[in-house]
C-alpha atoms as a PDB file:
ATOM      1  CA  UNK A   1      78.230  97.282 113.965  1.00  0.00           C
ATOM      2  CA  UNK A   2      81.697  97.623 113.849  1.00  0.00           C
ATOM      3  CA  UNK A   3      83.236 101.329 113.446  1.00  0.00           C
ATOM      4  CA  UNK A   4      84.861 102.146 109.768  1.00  0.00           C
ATOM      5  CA  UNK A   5      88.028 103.342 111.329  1.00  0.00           C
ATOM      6  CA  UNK A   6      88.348 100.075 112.970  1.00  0.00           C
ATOM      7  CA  UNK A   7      87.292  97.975 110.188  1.00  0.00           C
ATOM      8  CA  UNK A   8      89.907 100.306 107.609  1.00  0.00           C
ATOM      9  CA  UNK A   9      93.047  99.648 110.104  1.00  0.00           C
ATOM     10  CA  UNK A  10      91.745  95.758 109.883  1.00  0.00           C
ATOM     11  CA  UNK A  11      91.803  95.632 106.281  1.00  0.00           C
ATOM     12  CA  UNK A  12      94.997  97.505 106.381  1.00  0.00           C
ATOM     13  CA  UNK A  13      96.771  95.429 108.451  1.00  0.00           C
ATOM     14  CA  UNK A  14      95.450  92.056 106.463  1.00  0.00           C
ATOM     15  CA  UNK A  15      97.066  93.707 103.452  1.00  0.00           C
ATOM     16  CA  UNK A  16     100.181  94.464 104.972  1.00  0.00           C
ATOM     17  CA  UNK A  17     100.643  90.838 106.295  1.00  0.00           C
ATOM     18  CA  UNK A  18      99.614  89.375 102.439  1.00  0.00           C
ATOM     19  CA  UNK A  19     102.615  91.857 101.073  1.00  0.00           C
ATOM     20  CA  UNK A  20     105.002  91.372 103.236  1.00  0.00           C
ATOM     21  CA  UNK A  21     104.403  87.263 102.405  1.00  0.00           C
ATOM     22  CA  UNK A  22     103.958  87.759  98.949  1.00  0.00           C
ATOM     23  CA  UNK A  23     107.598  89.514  98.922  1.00  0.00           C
ATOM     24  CA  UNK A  24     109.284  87.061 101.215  1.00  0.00           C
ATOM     25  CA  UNK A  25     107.417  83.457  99.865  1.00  0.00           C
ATOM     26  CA  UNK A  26     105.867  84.780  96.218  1.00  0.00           C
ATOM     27  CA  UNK A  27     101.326  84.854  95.634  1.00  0.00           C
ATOM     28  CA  UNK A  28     101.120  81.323  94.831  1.00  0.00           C
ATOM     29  CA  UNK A  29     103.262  80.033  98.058  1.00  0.00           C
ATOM     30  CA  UNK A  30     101.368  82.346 100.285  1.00  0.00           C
ATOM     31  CA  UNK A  31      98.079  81.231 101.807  1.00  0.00           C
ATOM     32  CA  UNK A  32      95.028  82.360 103.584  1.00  0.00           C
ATOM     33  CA  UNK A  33      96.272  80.812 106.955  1.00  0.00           C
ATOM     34  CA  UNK A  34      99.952  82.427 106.272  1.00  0.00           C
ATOM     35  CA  UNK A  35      98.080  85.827 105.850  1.00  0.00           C
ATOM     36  CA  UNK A  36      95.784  85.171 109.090  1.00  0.00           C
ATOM     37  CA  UNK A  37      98.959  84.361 111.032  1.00  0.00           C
ATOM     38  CA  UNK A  38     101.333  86.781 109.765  1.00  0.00           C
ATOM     39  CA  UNK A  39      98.357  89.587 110.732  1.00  0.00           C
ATOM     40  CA  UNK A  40      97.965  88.063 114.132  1.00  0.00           C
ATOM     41  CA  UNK A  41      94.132  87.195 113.684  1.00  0.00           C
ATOM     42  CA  UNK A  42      91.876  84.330 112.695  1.00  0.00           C
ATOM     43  CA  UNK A  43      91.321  83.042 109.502  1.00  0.00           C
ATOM     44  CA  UNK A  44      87.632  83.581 109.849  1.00  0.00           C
ATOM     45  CA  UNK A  45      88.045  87.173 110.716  1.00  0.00           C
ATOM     46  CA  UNK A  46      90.310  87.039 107.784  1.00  0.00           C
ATOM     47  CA  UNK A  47      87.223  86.330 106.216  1.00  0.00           C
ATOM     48  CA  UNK A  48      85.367  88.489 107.460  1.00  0.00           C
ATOM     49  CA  UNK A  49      87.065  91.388 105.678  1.00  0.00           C
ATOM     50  CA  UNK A  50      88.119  89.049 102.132  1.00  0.00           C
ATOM     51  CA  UNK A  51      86.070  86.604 100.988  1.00  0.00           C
ATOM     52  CA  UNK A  52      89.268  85.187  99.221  1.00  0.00           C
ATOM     53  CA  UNK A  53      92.921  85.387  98.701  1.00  0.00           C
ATOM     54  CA  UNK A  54      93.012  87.385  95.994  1.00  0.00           C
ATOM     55  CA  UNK A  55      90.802  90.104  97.067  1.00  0.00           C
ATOM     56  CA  UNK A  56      93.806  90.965  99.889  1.00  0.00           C
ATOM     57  CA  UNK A  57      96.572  90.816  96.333  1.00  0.00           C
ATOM     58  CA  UNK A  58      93.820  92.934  94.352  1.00  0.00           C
ATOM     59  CA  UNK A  59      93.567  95.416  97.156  1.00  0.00           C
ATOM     60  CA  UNK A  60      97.652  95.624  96.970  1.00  0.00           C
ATOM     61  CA  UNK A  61      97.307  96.105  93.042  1.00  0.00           C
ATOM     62  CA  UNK A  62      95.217  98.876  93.321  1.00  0.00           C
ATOM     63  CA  UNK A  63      98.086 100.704  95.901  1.00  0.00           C
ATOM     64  CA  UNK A  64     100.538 100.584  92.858  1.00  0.00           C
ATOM     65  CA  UNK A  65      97.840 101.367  90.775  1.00  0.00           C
ATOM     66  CA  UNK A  66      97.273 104.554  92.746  1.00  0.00           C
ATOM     67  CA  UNK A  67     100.880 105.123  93.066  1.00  0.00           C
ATOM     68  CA  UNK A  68     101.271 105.381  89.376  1.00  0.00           C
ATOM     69  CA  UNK A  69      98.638 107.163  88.991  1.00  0.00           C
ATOM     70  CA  UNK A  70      99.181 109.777  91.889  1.00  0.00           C
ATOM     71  CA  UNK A  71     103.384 109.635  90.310  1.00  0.00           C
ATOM     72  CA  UNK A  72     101.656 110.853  87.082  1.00  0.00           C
ATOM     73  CA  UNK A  73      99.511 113.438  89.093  1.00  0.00           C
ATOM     74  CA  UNK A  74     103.025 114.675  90.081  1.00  0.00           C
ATOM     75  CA  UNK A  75     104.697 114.359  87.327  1.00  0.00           C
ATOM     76  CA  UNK A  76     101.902 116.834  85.662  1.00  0.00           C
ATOM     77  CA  UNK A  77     101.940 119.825  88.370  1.00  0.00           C
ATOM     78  CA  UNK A  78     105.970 119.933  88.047  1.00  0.00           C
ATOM     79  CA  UNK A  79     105.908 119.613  83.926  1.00  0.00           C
ATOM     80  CA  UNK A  80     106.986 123.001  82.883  1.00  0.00           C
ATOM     81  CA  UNK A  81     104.317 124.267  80.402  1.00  0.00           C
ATOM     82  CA  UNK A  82     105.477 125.212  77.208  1.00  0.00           C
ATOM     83  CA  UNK A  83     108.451 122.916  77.597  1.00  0.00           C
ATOM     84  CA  UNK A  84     106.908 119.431  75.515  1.00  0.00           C
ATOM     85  CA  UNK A  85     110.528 117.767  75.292  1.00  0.00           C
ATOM     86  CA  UNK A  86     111.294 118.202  78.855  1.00  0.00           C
ATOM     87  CA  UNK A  87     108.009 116.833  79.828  1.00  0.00           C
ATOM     88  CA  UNK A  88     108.487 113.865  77.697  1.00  0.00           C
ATOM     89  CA  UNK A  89     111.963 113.434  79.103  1.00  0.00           C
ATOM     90  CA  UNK A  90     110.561 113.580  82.776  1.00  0.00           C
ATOM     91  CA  UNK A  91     107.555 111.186  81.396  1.00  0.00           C
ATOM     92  CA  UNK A  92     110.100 108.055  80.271  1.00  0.00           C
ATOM     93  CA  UNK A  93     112.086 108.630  83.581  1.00  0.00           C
ATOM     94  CA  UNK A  94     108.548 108.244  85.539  1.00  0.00           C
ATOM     95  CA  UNK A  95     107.682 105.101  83.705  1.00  0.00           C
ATOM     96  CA  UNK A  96     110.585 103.661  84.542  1.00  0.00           C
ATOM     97  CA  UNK A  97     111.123 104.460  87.954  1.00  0.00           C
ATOM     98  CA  UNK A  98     107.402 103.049  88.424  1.00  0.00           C
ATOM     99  CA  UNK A  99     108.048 100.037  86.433  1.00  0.00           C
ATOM    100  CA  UNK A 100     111.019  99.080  87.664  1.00  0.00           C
ATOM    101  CA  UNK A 101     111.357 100.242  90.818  1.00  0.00           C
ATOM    102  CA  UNK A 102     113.548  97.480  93.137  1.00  0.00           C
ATOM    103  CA  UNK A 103     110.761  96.876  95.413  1.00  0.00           C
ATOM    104  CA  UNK A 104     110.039  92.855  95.303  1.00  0.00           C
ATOM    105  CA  UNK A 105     106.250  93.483  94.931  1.00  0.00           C
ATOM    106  CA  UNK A 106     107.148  95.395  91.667  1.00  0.00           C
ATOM    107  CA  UNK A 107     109.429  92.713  90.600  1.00  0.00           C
ATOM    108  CA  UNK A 108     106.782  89.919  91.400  1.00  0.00           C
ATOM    109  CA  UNK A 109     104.602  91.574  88.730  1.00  0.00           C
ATOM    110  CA  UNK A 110     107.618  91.071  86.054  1.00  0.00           C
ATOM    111  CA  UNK A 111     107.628  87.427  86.656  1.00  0.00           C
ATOM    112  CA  UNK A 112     106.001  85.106  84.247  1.00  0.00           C
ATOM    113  CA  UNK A 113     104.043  83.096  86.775  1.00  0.00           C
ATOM    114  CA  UNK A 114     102.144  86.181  87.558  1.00  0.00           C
ATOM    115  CA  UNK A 115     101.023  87.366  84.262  1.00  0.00           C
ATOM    116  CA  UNK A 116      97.309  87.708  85.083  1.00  0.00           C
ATOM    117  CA  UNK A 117      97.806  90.109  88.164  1.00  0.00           C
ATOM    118  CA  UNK A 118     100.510  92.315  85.405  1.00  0.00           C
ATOM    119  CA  UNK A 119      97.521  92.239  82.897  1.00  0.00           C
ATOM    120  CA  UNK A 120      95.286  93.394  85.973  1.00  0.00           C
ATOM    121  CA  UNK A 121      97.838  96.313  86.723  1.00  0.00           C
ATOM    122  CA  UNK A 122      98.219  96.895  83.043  1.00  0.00           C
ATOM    123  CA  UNK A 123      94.625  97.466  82.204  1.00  0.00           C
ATOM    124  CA  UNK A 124      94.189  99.459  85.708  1.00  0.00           C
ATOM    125  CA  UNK A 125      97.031 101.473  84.826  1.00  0.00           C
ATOM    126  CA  UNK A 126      96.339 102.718  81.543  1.00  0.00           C
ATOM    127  CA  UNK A 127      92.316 103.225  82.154  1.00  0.00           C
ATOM    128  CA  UNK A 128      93.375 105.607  85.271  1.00  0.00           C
ATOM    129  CA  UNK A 129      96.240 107.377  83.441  1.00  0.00           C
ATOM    130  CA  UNK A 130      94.335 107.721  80.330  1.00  0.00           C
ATOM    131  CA  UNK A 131      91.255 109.078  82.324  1.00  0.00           C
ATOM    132  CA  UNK A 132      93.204 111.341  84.087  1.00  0.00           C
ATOM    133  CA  UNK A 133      95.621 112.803  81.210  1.00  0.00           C
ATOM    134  CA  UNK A 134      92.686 113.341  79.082  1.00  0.00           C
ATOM    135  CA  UNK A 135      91.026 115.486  81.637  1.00  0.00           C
ATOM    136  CA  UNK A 136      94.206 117.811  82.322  1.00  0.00           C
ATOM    137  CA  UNK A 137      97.265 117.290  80.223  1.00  0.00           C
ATOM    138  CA  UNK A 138      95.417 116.943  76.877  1.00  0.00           C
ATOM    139  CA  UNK A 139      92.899 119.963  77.427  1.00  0.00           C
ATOM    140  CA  UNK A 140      95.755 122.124  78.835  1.00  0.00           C
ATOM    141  CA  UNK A 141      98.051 121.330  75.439  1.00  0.00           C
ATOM    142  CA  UNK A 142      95.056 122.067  73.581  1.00  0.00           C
ATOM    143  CA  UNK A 143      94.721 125.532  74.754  1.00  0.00           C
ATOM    144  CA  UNK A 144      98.472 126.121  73.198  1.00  0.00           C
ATOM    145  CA  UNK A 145      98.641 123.960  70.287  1.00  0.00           C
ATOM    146  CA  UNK A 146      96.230 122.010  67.970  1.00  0.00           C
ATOM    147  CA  UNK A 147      95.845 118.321  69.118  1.00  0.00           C
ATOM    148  CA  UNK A 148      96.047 116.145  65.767  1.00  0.00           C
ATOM    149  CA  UNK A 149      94.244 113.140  67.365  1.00  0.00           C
ATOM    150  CA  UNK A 150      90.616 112.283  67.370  1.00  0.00           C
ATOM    151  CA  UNK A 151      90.281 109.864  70.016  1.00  0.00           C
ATOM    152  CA  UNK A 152      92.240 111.552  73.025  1.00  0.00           C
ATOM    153  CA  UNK A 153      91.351 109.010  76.170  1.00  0.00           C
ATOM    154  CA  UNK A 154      91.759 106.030  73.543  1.00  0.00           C
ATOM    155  CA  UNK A 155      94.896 107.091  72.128  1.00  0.00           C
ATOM    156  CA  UNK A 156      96.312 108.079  76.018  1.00  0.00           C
ATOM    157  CA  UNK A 157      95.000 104.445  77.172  1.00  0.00           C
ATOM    158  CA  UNK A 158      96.706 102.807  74.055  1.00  0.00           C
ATOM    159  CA  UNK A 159     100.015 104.575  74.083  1.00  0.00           C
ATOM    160  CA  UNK A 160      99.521 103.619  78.210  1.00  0.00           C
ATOM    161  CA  UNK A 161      99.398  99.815  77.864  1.00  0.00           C
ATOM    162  CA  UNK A 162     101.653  99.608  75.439  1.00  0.00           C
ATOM    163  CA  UNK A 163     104.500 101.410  76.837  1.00  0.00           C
ATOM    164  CA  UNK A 164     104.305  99.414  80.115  1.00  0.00           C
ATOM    165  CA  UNK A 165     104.147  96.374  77.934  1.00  0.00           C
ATOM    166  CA  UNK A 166     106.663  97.081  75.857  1.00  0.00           C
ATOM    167  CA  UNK A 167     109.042  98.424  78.226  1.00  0.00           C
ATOM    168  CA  UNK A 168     108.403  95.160  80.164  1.00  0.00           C
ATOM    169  CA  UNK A 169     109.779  93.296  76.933  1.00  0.00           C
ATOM    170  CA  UNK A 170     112.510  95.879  76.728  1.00  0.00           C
ATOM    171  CA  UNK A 171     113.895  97.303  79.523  1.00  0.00           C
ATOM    172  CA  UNK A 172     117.094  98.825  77.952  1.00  0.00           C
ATOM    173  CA  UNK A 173     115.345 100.587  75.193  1.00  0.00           C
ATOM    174  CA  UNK A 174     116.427 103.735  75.088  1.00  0.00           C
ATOM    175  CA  UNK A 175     114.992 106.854  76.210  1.00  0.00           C
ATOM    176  CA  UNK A 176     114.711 108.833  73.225  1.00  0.00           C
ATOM    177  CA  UNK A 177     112.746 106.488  71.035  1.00  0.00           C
ATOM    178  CA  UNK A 178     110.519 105.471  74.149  1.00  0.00           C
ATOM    179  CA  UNK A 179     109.972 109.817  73.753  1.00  0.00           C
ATOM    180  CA  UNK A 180     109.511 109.291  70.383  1.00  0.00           C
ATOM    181  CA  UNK A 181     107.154 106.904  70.269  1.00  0.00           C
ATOM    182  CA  UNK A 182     105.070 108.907  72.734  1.00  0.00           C
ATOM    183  CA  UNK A 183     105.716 112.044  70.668  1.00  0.00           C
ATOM    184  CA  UNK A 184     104.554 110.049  67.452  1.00  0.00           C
ATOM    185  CA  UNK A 185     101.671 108.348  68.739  1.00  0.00           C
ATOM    186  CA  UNK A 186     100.592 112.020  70.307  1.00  0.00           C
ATOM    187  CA  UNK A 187     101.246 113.487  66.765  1.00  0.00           C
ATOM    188  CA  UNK A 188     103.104 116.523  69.678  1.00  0.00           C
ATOM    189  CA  UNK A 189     103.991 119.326  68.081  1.00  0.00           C
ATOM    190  CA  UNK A 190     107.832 119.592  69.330  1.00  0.00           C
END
């Protein structure tokens, strides 16, 4: 039986090899026998940790999907309490720094061709933001003023998926109606 520290480095290293590819060639250029090679191991023993290609590009997915979330973790211990416009201001400069940011993984998930794995992120996203802003950011605004919404996680998962979405249609729009629309959808009491 092989150890888990052993079989974590493994994966680890088959997922760094599929990035790195998907960055320099694209996903759809990039196969199975690129990733084996570009890890320095066998395809089988590729297979032995993925069954398939796209387990190795969901396994990346879920990094940025933790790396938005754990950004949003962040972004919630530094908010100031009390201070709702400065946290919203700090909120649409997180989205887009984790949206946009110039790494070409990032700006394979902006192209066209690669709509499904965006949906995949986008649905990922906004579950483990909504979860997560539900449980702390909602019940700590709650304990200073009322919350006007009845649905909390459902409204947080909403407003989630479709600010990525529509800041992927609209880049430039401009910060203080992106805060707005948060602020409206939130019914926030500024």
């Amino acid at each position: 039986m092989e150890d888990s520290s052993v079989a974590s480095m493994r994966r680890e290293q088959i997922v760094c090899a599929a990035l790195e590819l998907y960055e320099q060639k694209g996903i759809d250029r990039t196969s199975v026998k690129d990733i084996a090679e570009q890890a320095g191991i066998t395809r089988s023993l590729f297979y032995h940790y993925f069954e398939r290609k796209e387990e190795v590009t969901d396994a990346i997915l879920d990094r940025y999907v933790e790396g938005f979330t754990g950004a949003v973790c962040s972004w919630n211990e530094g908010r100031t309490r009390l201070d709702v416009e400065g946290a919203l201001r700090d909120c649409v400069a997180l989205l887009r720094r984790e949206l946009f940011g110039r790494d070409a993984f990032r700006q394979l998930l902006l192209k066209d061709e690669n709509a499904s794995l965006y949906l995949r992120f986008l649905q990922s996203s906004a579950e483990a933001v909504a979860r997560y802003l539900t449980e702390t950011t909602a019940e700590d605004y709650v304990r200073y003023h009322k919350i006007e919404i009845s649905h909390v996680y459902e409204s947080f998962y909403l407003l989630v998926f479709g600010l990525i979405g529509y800041l992927r249609q609209h880049p430039d729009a401009p910060d203080d109606v992106i805060a707005a629309l948060i602020a409206d959808t939130l019914h926030l009491d500024l």
